[in-house]
PDB file of N, CA and C in Angstrom:
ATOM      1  N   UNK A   1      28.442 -13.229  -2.670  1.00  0.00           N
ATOM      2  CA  UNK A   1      27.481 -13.143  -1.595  1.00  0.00           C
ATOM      3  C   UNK A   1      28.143 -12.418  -0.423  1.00  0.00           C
ATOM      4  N   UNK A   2      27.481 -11.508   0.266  1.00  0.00           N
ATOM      5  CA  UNK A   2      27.949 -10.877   1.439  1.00  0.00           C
ATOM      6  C   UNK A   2      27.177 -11.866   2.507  1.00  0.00           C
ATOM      7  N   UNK A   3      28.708 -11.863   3.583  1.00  0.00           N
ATOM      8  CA  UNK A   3      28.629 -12.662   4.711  1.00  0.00           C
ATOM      9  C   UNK A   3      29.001 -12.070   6.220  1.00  0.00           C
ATOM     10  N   UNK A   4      28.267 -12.050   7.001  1.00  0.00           N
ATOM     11  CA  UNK A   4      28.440 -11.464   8.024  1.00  0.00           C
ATOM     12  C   UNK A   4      29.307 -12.681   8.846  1.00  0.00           C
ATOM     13  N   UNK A   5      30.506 -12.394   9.714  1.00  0.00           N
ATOM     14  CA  UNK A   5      30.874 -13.099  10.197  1.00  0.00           C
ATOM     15  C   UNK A   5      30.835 -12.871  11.656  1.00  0.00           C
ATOM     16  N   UNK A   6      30.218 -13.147  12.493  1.00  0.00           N
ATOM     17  CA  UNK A   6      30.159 -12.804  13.553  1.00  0.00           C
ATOM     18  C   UNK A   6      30.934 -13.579  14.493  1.00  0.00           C
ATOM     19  N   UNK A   7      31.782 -12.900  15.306  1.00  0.00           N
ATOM     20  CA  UNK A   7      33.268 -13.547  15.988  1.00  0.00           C
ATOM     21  C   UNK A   7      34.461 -13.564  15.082  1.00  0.00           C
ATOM     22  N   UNK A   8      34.294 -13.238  14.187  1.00  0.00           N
ATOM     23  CA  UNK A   8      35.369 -13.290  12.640  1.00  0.00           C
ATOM     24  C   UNK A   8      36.539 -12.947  12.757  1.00  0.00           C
ATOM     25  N   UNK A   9      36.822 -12.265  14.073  1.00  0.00           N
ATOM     26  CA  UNK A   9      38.598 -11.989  14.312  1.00  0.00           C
ATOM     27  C   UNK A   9      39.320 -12.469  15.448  1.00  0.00           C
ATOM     28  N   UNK A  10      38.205 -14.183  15.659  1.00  0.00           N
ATOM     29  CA  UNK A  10      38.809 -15.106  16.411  1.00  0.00           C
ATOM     30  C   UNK A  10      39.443 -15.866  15.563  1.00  0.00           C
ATOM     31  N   UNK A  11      40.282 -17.085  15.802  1.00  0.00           N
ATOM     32  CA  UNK A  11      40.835 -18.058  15.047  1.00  0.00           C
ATOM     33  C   UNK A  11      40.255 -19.020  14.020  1.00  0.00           C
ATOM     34  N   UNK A  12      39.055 -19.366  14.722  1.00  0.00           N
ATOM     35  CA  UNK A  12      37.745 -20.190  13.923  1.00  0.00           C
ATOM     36  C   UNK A  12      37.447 -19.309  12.621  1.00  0.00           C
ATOM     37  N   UNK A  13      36.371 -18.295  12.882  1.00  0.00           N
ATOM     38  CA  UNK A  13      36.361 -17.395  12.103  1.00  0.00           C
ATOM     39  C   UNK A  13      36.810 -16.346  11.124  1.00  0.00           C
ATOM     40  N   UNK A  14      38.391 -15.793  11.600  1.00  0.00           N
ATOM     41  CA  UNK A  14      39.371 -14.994  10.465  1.00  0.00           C
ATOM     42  C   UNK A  14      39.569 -16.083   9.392  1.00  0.00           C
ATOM     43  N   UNK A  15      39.471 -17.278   9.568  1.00  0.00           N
ATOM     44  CA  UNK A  15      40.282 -18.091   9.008  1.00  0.00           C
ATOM     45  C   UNK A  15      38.714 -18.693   7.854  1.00  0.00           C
ATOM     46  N   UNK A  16      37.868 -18.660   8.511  1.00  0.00           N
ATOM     47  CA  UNK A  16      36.526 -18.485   7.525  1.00  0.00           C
ATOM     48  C   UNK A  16      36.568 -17.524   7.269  1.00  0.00           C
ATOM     49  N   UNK A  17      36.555 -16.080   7.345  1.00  0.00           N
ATOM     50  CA  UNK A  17      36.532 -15.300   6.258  1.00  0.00           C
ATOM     51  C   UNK A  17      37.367 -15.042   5.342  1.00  0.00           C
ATOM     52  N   UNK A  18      38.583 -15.314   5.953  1.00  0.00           N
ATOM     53  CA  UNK A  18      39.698 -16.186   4.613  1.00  0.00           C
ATOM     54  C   UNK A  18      39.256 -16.454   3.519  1.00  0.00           C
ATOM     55  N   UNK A  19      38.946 -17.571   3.781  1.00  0.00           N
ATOM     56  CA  UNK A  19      38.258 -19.231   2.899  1.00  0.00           C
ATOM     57  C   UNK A  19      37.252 -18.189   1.871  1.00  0.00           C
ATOM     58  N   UNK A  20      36.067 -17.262   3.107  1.00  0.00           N
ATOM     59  CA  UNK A  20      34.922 -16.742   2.155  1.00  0.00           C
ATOM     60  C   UNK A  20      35.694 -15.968   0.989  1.00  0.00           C
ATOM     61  N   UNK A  21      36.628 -15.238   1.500  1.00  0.00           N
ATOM     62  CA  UNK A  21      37.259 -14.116   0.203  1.00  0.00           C
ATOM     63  C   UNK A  21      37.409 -14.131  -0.657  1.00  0.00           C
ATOM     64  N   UNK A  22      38.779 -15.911  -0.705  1.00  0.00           N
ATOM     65  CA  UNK A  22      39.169 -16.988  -1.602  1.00  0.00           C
ATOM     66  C   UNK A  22      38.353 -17.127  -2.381  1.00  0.00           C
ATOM     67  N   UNK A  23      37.043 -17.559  -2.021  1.00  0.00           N
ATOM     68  CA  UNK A  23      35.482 -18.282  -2.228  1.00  0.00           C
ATOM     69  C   UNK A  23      34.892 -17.156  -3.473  1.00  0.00           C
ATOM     70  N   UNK A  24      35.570 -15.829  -3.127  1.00  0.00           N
ATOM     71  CA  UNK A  24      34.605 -15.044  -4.299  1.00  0.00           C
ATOM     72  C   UNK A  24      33.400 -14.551  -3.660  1.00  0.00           C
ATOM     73  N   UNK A  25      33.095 -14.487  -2.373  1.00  0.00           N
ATOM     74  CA  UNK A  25      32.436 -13.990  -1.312  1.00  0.00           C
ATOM     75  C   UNK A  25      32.824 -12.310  -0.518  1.00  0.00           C
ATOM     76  N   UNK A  26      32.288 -12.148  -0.126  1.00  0.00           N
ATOM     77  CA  UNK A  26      32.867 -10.566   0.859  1.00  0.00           C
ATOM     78  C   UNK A  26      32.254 -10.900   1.855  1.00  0.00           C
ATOM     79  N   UNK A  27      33.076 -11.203   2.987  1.00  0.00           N
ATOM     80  CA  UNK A  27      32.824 -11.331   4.139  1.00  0.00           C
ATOM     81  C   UNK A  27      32.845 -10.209   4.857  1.00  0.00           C
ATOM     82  N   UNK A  28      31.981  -9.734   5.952  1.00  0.00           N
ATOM     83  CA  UNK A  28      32.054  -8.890   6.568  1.00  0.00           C
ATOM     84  C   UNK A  28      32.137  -9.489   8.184  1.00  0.00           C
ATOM     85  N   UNK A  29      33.333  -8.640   9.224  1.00  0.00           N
ATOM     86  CA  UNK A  29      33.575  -8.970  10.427  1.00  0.00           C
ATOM     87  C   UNK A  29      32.969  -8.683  11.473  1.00  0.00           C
ATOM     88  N   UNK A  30      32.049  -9.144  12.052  1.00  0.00           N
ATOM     89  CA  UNK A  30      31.425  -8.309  13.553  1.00  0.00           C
ATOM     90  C   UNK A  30      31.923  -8.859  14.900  1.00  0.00           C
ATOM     91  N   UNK A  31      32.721  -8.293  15.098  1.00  0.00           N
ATOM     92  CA  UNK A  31      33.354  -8.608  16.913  1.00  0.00           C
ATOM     93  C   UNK A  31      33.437  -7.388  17.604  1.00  0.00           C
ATOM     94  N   UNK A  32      33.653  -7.751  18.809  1.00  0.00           N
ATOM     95  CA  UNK A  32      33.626  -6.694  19.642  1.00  0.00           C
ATOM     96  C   UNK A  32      35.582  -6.958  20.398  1.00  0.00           C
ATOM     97  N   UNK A  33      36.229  -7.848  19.658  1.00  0.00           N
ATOM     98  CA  UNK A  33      37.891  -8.071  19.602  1.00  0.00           C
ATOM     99  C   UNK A  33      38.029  -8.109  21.495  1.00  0.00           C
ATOM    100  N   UNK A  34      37.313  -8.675  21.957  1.00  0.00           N
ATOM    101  CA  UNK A  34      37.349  -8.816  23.623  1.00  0.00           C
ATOM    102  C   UNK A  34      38.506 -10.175  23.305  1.00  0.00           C
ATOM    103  N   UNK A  35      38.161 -10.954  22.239  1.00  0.00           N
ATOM    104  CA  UNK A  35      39.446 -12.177  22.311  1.00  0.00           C
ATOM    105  C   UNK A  35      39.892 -12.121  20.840  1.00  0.00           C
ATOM    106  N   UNK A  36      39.739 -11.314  19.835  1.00  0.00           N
ATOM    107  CA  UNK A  36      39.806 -11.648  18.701  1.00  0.00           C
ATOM    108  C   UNK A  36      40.738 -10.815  18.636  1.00  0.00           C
ATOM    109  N   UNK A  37      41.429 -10.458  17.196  1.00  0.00           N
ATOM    110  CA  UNK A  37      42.784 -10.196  16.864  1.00  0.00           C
ATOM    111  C   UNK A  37      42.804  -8.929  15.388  1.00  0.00           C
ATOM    112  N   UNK A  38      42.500  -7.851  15.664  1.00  0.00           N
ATOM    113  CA  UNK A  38      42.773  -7.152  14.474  1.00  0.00           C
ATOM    114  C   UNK A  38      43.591  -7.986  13.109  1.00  0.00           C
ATOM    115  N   UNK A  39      44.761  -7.764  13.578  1.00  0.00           N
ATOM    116  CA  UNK A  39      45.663  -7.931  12.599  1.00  0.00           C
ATOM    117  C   UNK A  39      45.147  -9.540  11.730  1.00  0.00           C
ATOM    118  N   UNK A  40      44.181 -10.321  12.284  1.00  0.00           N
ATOM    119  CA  UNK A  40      43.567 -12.180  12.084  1.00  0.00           C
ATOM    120  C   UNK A  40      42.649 -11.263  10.439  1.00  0.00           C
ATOM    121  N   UNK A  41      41.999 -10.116  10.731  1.00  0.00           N
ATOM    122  CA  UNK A  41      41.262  -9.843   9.892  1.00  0.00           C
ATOM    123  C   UNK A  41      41.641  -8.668   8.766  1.00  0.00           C
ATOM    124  N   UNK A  42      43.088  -8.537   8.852  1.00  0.00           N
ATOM    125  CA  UNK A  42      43.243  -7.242   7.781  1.00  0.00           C
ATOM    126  C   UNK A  42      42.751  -8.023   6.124  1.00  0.00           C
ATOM    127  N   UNK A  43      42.302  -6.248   5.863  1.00  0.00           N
ATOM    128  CA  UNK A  43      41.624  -6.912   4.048  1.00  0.00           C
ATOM    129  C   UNK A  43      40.370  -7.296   4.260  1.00  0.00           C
ATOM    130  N   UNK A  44      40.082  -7.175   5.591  1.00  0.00           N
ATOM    131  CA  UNK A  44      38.014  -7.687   5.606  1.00  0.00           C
ATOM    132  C   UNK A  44      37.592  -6.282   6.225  1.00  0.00           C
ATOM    133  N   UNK A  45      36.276  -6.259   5.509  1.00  0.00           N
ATOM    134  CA  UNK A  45      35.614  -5.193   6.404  1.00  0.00           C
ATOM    135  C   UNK A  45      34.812  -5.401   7.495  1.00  0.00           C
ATOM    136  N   UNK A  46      34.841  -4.538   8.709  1.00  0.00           N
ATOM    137  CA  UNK A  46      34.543  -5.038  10.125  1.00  0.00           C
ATOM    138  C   UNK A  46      33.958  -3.868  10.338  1.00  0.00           C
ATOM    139  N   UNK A  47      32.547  -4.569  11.569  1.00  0.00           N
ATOM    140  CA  UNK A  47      32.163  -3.499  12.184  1.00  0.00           C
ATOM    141  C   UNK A  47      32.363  -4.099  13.392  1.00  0.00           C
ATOM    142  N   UNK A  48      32.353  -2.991  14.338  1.00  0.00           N
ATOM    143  CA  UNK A  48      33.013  -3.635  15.841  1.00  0.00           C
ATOM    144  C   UNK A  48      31.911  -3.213  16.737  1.00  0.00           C
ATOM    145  N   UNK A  49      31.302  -3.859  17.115  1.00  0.00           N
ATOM    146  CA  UNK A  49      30.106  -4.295  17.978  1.00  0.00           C
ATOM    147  C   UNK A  49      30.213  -5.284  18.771  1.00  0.00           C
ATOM    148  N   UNK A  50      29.177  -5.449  20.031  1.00  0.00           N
ATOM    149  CA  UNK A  50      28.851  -6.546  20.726  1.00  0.00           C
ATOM    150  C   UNK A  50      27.775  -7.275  20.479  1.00  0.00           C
ATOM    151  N   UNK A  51      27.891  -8.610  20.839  1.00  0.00           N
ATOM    152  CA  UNK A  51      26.109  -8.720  20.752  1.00  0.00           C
ATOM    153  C   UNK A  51      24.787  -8.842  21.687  1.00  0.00           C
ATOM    154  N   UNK A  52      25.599  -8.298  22.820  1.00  0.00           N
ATOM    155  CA  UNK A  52      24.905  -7.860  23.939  1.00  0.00           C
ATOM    156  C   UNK A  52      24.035  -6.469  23.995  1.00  0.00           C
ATOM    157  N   UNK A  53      23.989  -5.955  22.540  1.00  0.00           N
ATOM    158  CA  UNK A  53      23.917  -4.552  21.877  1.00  0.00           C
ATOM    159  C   UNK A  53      22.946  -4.885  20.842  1.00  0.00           C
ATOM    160  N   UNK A  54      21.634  -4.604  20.582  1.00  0.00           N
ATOM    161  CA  UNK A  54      20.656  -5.233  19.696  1.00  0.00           C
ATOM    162  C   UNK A  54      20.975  -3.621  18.566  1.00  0.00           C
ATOM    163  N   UNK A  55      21.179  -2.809  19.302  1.00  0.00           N
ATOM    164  CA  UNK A  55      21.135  -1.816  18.113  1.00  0.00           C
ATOM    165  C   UNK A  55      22.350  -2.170  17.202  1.00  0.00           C
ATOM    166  N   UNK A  56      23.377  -2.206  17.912  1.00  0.00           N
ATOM    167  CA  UNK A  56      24.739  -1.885  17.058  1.00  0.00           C
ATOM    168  C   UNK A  56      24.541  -3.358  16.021  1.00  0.00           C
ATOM    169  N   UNK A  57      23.906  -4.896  16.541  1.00  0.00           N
ATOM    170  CA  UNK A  57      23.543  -5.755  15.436  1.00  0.00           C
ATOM    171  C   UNK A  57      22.746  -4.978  14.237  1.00  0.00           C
ATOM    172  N   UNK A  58      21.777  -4.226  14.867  1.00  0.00           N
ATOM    173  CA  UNK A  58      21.010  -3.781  13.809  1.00  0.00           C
ATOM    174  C   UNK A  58      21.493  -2.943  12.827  1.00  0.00           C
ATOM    175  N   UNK A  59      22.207  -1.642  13.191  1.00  0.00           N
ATOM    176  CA  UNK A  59      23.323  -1.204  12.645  1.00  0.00           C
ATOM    177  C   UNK A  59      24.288  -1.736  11.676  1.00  0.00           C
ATOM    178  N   UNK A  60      24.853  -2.686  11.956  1.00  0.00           N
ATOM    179  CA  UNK A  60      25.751  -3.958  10.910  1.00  0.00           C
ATOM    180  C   UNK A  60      24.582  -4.529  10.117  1.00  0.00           C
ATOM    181  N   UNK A  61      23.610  -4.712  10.281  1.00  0.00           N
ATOM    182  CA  UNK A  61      22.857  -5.634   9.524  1.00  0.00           C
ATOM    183  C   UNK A  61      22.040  -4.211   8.750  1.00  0.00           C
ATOM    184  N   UNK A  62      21.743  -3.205   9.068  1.00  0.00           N
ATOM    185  CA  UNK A  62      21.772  -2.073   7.750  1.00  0.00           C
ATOM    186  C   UNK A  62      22.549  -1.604   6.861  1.00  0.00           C
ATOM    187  N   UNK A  63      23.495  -1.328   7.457  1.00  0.00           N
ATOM    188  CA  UNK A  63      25.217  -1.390   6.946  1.00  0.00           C
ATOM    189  C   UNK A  63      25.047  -1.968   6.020  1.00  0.00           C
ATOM    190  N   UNK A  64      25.390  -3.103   6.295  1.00  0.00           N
ATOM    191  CA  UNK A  64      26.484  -4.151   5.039  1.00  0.00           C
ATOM    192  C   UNK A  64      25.121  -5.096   4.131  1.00  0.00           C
ATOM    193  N   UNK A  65      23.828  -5.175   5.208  1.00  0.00           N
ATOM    194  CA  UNK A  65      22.804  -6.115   4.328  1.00  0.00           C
ATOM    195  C   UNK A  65      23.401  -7.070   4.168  1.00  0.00           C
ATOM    196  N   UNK A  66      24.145  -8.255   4.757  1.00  0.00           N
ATOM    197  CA  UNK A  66      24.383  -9.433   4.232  1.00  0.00           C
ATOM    198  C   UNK A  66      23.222 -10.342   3.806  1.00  0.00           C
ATOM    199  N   UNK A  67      23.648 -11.232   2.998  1.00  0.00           N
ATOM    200  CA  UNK A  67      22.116 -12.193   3.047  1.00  0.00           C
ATOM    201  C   UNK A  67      22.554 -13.618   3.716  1.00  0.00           C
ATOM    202  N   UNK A  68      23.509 -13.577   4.988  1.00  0.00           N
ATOM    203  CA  UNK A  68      23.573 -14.825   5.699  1.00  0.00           C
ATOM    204  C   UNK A  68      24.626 -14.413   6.866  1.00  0.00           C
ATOM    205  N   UNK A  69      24.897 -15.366   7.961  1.00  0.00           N
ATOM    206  CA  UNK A  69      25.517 -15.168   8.794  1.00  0.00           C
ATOM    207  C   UNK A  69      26.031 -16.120   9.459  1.00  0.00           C
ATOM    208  N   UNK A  70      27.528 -15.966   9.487  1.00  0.00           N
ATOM    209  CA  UNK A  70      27.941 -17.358  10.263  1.00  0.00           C
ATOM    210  C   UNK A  70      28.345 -17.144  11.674  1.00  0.00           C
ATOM    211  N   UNK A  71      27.649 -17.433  12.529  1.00  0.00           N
ATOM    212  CA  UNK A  71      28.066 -17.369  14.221  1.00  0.00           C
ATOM    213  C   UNK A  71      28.911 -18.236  14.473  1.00  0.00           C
ATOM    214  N   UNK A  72      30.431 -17.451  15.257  1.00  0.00           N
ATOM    215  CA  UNK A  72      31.139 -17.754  16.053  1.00  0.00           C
ATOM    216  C   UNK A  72      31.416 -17.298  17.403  1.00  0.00           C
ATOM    217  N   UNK A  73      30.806 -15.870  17.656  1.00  0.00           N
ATOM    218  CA  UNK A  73      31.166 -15.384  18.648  1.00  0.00           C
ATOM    219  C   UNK A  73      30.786 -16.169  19.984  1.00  0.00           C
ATOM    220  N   UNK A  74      31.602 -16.296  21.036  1.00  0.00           N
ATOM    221  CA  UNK A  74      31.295 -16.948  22.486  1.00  0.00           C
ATOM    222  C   UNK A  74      32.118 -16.958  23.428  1.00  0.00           C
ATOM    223  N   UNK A  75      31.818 -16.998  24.310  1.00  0.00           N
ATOM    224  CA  UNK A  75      32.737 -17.008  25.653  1.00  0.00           C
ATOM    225  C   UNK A  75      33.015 -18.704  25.603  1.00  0.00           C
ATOM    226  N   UNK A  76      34.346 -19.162  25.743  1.00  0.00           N
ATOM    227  CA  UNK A  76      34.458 -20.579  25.648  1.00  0.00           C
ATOM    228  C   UNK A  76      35.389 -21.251  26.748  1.00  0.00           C
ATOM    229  N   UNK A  77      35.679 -20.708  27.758  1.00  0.00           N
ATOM    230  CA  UNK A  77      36.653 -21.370  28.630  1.00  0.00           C
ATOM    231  C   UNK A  77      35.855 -21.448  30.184  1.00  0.00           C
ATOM    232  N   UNK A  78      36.304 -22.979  29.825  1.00  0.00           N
ATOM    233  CA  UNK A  78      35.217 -24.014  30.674  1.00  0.00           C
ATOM    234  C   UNK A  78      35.554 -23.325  32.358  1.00  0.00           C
ATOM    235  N   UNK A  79      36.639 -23.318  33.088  1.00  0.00           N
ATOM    236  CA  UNK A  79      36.857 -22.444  33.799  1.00  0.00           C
ATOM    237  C   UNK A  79      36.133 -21.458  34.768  1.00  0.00           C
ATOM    238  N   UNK A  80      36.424 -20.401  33.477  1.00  0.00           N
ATOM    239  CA  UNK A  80      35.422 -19.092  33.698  1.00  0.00           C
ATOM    240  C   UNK A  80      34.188 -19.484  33.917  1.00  0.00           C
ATOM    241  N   UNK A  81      33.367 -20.282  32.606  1.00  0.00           N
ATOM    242  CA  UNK A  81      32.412 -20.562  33.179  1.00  0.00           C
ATOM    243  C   UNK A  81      31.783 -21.146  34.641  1.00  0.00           C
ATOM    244  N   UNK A  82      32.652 -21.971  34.721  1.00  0.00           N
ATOM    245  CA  UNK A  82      32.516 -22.559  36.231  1.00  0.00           C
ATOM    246  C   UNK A  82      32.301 -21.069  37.362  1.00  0.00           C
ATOM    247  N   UNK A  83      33.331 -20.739  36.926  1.00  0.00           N
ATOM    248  CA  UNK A  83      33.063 -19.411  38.595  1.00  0.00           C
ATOM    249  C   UNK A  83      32.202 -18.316  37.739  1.00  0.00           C
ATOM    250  N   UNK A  84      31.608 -18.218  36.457  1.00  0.00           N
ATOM    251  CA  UNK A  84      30.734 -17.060  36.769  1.00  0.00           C
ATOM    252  C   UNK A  84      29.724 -17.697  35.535  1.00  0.00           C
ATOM    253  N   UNK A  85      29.034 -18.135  35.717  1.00  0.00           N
ATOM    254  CA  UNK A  85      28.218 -19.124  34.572  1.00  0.00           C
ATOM    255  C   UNK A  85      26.918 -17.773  34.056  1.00  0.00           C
ATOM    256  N   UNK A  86      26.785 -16.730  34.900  1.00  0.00           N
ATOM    257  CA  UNK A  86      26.006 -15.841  34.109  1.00  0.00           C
ATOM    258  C   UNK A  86      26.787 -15.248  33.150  1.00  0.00           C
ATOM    259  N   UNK A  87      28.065 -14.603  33.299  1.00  0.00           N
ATOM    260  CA  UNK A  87      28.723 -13.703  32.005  1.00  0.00           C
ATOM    261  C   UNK A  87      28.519 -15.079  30.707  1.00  0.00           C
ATOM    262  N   UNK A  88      28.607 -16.352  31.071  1.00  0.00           N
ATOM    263  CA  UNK A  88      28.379 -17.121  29.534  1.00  0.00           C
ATOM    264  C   UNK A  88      26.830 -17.212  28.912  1.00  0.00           C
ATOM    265  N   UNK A  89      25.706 -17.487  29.676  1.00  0.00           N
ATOM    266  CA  UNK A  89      24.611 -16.972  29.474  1.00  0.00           C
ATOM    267  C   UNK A  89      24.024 -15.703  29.123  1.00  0.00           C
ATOM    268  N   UNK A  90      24.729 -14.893  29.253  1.00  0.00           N
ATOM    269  CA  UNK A  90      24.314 -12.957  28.655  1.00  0.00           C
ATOM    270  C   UNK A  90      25.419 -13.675  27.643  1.00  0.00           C
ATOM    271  N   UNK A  91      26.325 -13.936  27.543  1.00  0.00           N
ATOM    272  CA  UNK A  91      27.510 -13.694  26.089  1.00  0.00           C
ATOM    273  C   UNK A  91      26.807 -14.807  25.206  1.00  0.00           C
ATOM    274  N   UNK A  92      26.740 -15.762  25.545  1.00  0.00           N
ATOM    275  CA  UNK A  92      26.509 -16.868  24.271  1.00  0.00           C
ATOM    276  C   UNK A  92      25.035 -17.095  24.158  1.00  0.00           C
ATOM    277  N   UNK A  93      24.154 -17.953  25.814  1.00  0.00           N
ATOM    278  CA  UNK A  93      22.454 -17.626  24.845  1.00  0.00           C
ATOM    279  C   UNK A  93      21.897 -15.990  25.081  1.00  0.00           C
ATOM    280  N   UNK A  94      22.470 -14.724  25.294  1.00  0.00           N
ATOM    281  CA  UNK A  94      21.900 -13.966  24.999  1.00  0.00           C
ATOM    282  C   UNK A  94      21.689 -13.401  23.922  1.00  0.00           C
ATOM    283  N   UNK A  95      23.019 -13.062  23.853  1.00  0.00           N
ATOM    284  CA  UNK A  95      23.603 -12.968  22.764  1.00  0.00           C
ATOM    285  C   UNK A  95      23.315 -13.339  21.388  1.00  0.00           C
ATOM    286  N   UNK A  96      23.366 -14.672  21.377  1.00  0.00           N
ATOM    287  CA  UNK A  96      22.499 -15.539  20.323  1.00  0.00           C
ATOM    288  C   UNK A  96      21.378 -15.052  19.713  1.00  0.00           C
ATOM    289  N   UNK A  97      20.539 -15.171  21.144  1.00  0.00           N
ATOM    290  CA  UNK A  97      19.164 -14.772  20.803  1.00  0.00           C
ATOM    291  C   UNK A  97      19.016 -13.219  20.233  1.00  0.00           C
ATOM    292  N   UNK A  98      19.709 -12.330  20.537  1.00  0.00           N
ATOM    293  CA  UNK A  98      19.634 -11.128  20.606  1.00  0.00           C
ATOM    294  C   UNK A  98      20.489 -10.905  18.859  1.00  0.00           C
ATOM    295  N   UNK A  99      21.241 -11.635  18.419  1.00  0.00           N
ATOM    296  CA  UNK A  99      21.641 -11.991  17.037  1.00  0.00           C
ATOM    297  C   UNK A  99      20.911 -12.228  16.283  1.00  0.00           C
ATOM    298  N   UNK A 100      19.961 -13.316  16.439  1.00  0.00           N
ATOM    299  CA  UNK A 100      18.818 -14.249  15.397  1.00  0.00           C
ATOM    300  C   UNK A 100      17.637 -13.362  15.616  1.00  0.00           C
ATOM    301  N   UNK A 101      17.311 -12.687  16.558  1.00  0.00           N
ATOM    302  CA  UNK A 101      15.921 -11.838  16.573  1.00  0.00           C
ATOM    303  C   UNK A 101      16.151 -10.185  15.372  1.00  0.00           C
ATOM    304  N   UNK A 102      16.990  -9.894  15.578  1.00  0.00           N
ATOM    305  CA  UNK A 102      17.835  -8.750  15.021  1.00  0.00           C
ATOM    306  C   UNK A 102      17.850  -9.216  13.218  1.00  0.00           C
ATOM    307  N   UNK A 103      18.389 -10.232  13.254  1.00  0.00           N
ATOM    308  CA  UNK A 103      18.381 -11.148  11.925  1.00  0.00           C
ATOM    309  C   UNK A 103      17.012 -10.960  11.261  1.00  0.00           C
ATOM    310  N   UNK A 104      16.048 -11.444  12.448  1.00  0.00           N
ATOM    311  CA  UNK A 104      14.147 -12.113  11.489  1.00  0.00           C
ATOM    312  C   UNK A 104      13.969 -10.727  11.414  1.00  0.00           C
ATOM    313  N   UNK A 105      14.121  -9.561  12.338  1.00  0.00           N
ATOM    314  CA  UNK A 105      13.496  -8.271  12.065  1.00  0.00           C
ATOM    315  C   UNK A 105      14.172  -8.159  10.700  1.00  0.00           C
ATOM    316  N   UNK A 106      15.773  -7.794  10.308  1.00  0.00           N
ATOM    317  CA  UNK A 106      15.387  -7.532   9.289  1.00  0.00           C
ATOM    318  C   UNK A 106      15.950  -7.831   8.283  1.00  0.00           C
ATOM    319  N   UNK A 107      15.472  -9.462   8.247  1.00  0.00           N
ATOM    320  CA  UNK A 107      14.611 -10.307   7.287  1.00  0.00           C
ATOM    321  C   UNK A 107      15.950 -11.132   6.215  1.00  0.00           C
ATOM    322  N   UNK A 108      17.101 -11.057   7.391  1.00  0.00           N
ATOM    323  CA  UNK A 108      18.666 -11.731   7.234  1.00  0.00           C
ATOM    324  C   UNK A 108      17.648 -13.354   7.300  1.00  0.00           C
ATOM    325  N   UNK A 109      17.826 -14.130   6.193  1.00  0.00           N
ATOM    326  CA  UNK A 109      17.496 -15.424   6.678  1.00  0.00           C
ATOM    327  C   UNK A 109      18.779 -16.659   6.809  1.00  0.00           C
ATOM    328  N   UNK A 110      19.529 -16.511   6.096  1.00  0.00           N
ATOM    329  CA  UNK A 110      20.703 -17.547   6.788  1.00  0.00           C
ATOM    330  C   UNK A 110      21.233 -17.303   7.334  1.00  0.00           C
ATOM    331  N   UNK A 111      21.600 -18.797   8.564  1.00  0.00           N
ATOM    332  CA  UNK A 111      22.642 -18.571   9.439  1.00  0.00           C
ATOM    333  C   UNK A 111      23.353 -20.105   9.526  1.00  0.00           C
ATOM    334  N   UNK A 112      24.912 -19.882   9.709  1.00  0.00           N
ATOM    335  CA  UNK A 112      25.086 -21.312  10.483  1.00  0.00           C
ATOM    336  C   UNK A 112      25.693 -20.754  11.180  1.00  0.00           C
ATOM    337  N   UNK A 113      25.613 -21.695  12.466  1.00  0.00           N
ATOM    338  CA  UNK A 113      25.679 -21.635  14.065  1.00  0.00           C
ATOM    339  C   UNK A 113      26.858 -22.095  14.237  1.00  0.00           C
ATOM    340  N   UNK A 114      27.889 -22.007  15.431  1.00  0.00           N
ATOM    341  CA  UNK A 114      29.095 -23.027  15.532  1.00  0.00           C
ATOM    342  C   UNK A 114      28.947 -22.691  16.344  1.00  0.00           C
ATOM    343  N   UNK A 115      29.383 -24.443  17.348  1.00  0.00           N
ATOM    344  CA  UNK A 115      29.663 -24.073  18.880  1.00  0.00           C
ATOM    345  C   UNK A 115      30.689 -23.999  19.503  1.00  0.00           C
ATOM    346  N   UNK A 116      31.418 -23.699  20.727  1.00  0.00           N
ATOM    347  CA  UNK A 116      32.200 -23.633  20.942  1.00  0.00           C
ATOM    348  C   UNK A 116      33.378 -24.982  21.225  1.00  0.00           C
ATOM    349  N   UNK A 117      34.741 -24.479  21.306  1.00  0.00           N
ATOM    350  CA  UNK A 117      35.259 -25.889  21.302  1.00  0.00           C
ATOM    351  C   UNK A 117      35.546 -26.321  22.718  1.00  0.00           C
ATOM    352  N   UNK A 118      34.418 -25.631  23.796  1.00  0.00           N
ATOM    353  CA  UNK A 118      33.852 -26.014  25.001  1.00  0.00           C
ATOM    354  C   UNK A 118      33.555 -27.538  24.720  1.00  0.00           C
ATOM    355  N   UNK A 119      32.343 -27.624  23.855  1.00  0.00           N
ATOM    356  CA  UNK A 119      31.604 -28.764  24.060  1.00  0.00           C
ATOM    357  C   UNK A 119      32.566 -29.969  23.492  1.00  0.00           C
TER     358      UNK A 119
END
């Protein structure tokens, strides 16, 4: 099964697309590496996007056609949030939303969600 991993060359995620590879899966990577780590994802294929970017989702999701998607990507340090609580709202529920709408257009139906290790 092809798997889109979105955030996939953070720690959470390289380490799930690991697991997916292992699994007999092909994971595919979508970050935009603002915190994530090239070298977390060598041996996976990545497209490097934001998801503040509805095309470049759409783009990856013509690309590769996965038939599911596991969200990790997010801004997670409680902090930051405190002094600028909009950059986490455009990054995580925009973002989101701008992920899962991109998804129903075209017609990606799984996803699991993960939240951050904020909460």
């Amino acid at each position: 099964m092809r798997i889109l991993v979105v955030g996939g060359a953070g720690y959470i995620g390289s380490h799930t697309a690991k697991e997916l590879r292992r699994a007999g899966h092909q994971p595919v990577v979508f970050d935009n590496f603002s915190a994530g780590h090239r070298q977390a994802v060598a041996g996976c294929e990545v497209f490097v996007g934001n998801l503040a970017d509805k095309e470049a989702i759409r783009r990856c999701l013509e690309q590769w056609r996965p038939e599911a998607v596991v969200h990790f990507a997010a801004s997670i340090f409680v902090g930051e949030l405190v002094s600028g609580p909009a950059k986490y709202y455009r990054d995580n529920a925009v973002g989101s939303l701008n992920l899962i709408e991109t998804m129903v257009e075209e017609e990606v139906k799984g996803i699991v969600f993960s939240s951050t290790c904020a909460v």
